[in-house]
N, C-alpha and C. Protein backbone atom coordinates (compact mmCIF):
# COMPACT_ATOMS: atom_id res chain seq x y z
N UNK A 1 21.50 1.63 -26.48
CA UNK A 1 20.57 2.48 -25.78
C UNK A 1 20.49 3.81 -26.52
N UNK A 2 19.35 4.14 -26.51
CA UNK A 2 19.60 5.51 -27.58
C UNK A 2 18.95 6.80 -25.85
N UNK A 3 19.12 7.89 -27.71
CA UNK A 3 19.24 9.34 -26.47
C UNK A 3 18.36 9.49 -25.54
N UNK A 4 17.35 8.81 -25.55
CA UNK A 4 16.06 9.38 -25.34
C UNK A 4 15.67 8.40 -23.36
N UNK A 5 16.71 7.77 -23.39
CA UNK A 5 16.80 6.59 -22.04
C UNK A 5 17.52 7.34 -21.16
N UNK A 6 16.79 6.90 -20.23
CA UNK A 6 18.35 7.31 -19.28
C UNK A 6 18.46 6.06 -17.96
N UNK A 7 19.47 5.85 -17.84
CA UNK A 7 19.68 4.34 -16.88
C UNK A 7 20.19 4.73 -15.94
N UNK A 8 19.18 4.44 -14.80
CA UNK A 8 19.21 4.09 -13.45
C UNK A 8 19.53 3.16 -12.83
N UNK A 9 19.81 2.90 -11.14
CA UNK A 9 20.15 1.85 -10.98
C UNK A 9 19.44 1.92 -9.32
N UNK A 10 18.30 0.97 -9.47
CA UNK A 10 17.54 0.92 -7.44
C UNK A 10 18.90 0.56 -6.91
N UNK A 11 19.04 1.09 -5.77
CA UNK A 11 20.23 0.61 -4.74
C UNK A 11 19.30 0.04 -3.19
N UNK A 12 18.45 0.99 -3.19
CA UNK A 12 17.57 1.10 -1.74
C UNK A 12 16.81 1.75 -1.29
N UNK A 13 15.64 0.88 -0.93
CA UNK A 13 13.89 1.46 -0.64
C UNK A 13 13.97 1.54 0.91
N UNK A 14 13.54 2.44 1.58
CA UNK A 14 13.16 2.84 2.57
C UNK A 14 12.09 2.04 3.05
N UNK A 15 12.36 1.11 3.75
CA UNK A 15 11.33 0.23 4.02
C UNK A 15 10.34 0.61 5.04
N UNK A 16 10.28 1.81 6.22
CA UNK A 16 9.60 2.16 6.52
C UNK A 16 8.39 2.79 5.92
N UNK A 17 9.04 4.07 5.05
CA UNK A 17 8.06 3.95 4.05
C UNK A 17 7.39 3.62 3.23
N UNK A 18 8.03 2.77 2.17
CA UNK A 18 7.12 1.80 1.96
C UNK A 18 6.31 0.96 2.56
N UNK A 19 6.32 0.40 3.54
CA UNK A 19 5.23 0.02 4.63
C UNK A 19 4.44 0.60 4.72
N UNK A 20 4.78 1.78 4.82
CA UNK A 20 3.78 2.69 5.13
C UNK A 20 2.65 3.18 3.72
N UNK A 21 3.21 3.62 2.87
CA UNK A 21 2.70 3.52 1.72
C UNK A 21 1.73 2.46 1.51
N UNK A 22 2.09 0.66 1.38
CA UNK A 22 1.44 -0.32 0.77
C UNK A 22 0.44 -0.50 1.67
N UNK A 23 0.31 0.06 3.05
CA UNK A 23 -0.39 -0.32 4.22
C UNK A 23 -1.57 0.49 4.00
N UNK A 24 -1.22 1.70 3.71
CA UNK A 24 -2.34 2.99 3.09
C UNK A 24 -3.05 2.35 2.31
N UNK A 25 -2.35 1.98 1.18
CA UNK A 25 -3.04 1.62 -0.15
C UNK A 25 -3.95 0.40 -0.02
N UNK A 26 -3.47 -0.51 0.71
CA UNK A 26 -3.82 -2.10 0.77
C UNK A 26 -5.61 -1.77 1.76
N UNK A 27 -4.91 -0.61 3.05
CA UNK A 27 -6.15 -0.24 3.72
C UNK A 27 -7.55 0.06 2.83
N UNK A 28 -7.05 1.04 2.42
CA UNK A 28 -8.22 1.59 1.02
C UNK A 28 -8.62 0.85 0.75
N UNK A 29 -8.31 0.09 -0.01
CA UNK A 29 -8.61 -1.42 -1.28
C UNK A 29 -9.73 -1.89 -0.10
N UNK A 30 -9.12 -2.47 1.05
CA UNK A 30 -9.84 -2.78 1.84
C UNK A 30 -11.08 -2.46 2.06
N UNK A 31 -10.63 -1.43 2.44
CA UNK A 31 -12.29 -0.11 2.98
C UNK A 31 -13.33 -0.27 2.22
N UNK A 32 -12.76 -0.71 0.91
CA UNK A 32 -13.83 -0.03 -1.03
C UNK A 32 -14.25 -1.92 -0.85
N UNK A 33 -13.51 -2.66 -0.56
CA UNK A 33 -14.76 -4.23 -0.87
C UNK A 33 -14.80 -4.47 0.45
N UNK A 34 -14.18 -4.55 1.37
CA UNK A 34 -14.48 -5.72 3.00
C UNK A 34 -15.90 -4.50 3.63
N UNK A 35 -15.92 -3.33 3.71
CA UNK A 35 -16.80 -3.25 4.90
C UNK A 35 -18.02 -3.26 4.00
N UNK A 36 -18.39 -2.99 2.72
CA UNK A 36 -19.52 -3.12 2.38
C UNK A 36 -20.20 -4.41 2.30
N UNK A 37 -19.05 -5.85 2.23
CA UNK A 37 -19.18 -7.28 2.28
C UNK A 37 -20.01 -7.48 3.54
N UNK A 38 -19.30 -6.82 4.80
CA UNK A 38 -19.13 -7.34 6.02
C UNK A 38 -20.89 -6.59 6.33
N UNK A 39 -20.91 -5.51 6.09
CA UNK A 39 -22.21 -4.99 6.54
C UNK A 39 -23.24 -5.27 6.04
N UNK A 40 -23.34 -6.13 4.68
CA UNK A 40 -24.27 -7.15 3.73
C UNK A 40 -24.40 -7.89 4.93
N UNK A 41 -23.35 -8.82 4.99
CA UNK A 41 -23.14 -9.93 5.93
C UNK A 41 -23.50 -10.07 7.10
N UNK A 42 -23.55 -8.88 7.85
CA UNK A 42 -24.01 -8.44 9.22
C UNK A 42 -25.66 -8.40 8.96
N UNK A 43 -25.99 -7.66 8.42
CA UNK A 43 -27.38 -7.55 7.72
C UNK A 43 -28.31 -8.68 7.56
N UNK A 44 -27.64 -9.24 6.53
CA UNK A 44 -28.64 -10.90 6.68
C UNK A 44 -28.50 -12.02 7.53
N UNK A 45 -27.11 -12.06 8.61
CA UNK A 45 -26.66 -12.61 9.86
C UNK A 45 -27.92 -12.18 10.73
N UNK A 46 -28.38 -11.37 10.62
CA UNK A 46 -29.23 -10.33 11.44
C UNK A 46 -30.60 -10.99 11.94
N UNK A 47 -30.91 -11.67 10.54
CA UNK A 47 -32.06 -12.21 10.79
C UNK A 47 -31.79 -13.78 10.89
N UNK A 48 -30.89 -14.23 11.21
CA UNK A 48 -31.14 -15.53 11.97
C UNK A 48 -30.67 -15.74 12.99
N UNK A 49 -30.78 -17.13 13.77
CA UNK A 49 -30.58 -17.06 15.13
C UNK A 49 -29.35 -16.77 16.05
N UNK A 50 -28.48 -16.32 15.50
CA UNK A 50 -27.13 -15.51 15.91
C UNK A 50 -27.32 -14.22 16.02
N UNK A 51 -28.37 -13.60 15.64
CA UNK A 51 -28.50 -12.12 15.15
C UNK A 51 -27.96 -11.51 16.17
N UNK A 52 -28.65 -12.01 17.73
CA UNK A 52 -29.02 -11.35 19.34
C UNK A 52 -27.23 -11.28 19.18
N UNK A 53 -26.89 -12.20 19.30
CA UNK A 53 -25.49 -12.49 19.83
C UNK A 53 -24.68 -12.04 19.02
N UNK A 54 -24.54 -11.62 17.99
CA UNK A 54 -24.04 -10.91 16.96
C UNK A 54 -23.99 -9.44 17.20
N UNK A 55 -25.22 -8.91 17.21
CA UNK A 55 -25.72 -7.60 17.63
C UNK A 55 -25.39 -6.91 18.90
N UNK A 56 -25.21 -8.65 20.17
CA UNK A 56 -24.43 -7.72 21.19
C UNK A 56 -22.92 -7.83 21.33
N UNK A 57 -22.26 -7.97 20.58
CA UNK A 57 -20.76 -7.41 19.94
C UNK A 57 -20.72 -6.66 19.02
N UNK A 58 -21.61 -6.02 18.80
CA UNK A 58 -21.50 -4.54 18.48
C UNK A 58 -21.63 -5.03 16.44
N UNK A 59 -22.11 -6.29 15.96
CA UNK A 59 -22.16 -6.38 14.91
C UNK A 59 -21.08 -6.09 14.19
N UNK A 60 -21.62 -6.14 12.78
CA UNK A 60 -20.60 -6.08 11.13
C UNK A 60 -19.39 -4.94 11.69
N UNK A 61 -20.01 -3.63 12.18
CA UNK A 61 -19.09 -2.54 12.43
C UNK A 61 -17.81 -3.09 13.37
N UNK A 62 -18.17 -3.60 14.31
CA UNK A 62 -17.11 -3.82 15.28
C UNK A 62 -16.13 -4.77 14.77
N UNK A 63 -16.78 -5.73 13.90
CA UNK A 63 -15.74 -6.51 13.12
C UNK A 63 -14.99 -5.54 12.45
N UNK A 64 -15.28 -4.61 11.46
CA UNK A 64 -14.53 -3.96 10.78
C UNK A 64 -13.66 -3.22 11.03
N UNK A 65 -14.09 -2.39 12.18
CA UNK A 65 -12.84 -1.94 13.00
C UNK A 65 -11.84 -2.82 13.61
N UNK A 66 -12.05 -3.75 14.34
CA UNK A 66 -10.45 -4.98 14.40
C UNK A 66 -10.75 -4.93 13.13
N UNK A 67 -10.49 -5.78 12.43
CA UNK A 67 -10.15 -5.82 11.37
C UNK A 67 -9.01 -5.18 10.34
N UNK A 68 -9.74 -3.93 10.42
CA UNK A 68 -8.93 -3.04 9.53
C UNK A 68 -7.63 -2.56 10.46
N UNK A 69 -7.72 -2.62 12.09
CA UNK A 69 -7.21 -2.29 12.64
C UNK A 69 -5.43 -3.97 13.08
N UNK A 70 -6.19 -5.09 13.17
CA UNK A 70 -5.53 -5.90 12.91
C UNK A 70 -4.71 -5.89 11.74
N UNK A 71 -5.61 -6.12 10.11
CA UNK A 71 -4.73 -6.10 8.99
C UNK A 71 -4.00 -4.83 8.86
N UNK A 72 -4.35 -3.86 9.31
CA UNK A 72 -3.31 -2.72 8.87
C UNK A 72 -1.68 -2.78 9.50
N UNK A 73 -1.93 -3.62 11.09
CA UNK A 73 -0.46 -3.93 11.41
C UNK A 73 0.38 -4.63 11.14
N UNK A 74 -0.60 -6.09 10.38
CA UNK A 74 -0.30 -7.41 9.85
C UNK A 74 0.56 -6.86 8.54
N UNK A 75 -0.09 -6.21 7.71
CA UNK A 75 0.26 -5.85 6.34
C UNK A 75 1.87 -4.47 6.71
N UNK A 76 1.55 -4.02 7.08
CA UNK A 76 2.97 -3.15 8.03
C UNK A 76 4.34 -3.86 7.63
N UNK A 77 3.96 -5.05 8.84
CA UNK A 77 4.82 -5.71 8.96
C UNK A 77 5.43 -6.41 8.31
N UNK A 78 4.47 -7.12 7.88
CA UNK A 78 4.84 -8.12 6.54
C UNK A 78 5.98 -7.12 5.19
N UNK A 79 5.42 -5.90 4.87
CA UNK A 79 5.48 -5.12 3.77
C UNK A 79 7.06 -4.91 4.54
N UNK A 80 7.56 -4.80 5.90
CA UNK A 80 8.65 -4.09 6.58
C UNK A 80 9.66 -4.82 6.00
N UNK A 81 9.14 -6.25 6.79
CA UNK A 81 10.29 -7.29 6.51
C UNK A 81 10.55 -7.32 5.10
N UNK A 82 9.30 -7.42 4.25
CA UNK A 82 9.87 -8.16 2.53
C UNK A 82 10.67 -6.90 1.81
N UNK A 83 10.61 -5.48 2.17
CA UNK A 83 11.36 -4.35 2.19
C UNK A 83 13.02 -4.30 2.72
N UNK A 84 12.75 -4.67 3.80
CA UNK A 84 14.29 -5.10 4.65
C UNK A 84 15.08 -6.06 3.98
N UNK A 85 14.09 -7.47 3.44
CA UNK A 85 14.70 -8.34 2.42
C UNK A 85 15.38 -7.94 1.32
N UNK A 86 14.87 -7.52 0.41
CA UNK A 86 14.83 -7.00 -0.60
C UNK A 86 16.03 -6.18 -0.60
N UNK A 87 16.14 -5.04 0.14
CA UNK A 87 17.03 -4.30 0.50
C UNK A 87 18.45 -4.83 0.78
N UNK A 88 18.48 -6.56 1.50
CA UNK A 88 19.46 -6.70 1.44
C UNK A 88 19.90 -7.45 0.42
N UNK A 89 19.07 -8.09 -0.39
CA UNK A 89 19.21 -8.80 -1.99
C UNK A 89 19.55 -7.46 -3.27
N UNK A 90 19.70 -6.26 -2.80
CA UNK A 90 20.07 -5.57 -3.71
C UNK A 90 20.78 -5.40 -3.30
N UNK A 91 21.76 -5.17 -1.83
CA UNK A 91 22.99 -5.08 -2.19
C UNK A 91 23.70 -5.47 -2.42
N UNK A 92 23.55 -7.42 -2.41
CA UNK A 92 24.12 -8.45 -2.36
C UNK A 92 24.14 -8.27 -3.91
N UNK A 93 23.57 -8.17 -4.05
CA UNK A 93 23.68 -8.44 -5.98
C UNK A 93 23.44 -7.03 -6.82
N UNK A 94 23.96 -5.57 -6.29
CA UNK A 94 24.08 -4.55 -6.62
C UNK A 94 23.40 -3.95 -7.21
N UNK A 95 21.97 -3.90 -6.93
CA UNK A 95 21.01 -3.26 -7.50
C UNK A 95 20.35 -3.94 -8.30
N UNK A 96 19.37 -3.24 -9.33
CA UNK A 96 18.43 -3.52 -10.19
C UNK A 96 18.78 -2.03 -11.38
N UNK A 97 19.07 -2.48 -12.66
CA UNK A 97 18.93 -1.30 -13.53
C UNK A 97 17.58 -1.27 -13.80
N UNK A 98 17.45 0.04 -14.13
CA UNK A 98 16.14 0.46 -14.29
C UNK A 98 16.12 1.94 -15.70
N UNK A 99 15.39 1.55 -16.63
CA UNK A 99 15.55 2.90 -17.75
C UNK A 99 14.22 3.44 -17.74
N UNK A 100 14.94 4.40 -17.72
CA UNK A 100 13.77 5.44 -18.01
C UNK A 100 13.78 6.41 -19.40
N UNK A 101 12.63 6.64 -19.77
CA UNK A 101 12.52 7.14 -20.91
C UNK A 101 12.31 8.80 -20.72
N UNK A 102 13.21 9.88 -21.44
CA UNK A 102 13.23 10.92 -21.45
C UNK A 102 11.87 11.56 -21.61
N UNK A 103 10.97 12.59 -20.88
CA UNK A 103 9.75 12.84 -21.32
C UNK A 103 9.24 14.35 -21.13
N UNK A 104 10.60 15.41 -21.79
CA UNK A 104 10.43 16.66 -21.98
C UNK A 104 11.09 17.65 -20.56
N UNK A 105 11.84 16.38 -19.51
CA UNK A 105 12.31 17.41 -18.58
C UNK A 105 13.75 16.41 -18.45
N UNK A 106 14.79 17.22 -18.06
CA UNK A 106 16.39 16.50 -17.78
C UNK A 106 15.73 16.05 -16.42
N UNK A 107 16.71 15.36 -15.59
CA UNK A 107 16.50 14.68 -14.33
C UNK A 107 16.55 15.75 -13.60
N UNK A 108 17.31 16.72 -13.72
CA UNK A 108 17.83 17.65 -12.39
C UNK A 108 16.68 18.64 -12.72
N UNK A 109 15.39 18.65 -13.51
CA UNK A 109 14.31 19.56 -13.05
C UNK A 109 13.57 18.77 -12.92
N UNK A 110 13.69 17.60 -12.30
CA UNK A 110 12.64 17.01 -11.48
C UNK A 110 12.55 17.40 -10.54
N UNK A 111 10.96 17.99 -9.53
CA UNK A 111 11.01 18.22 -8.27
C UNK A 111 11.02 19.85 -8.27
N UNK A 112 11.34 20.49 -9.24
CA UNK A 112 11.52 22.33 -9.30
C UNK A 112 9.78 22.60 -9.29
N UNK A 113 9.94 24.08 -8.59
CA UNK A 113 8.62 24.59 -8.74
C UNK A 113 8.08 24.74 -10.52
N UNK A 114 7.07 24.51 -11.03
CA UNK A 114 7.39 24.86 -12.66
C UNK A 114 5.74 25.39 -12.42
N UNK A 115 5.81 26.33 -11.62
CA UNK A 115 4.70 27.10 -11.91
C UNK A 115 4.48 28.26 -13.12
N UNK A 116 3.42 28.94 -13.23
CA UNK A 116 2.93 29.77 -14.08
C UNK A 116 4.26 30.93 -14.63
N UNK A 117 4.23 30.41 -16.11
CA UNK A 117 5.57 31.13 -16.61
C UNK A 117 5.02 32.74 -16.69
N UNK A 118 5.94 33.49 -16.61
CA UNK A 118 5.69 34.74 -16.81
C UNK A 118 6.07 35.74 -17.75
């Protein structure tokens, strides 16, 4: 290993947060292809003979809200448990090394204010 590495070792992810995190992210992703799909979809649903009955459940929108509101708890959860897993497969088998490559700051000024020098 030369100077420039420095070796770490994961012990343990906060699985709440991460849930929380992948749930954010996964939401987004979501947001950017499903509701523009769904409101296409609603749209040309529109004009055939489901439209009425479509339209009085509040259409594409109301899907999207369950929806996003369903998968966001689904994905939660899922993300909780495989976090909780995980968590206990690293301690069972003592982590994961992990290197990192030196890139102009020591570890212990990670996180410092490094505002405007004076």
């Amino acid at each position: 290993m030369n100077s420039d590495t420095i070796k770490l070792k994961l012990k343990r992810i906060d699985p709440v947060k991460y849930a929380t995190v992948a749930t954010l992210v996964y939401l987004l992703i979501l947001l950017i292809v499903y509701v523009p799909i769904i409101l296409l979809a609603s749209l040309v649903g529109g004009f055939s003979d489901i439209g009425a009955g479509a339209a009085m459940l509040g259409g594409g929108i109301l899907g999207v809200i369950f929806m996003i509101i369903f998968l966001g708890i689904f994905v939660f959860i899922i993300t909780l448990i495989a976090c909780s897993l995980l968590n206990f497969i690293l301690k069972k088998t003592d982590g994961i090394d992990i290197d990192f490559e030196k890139a102009g700051l020591n570890i212990s000024q990670i996180g410092e204010d490094r505002g405007i020098e004076k």
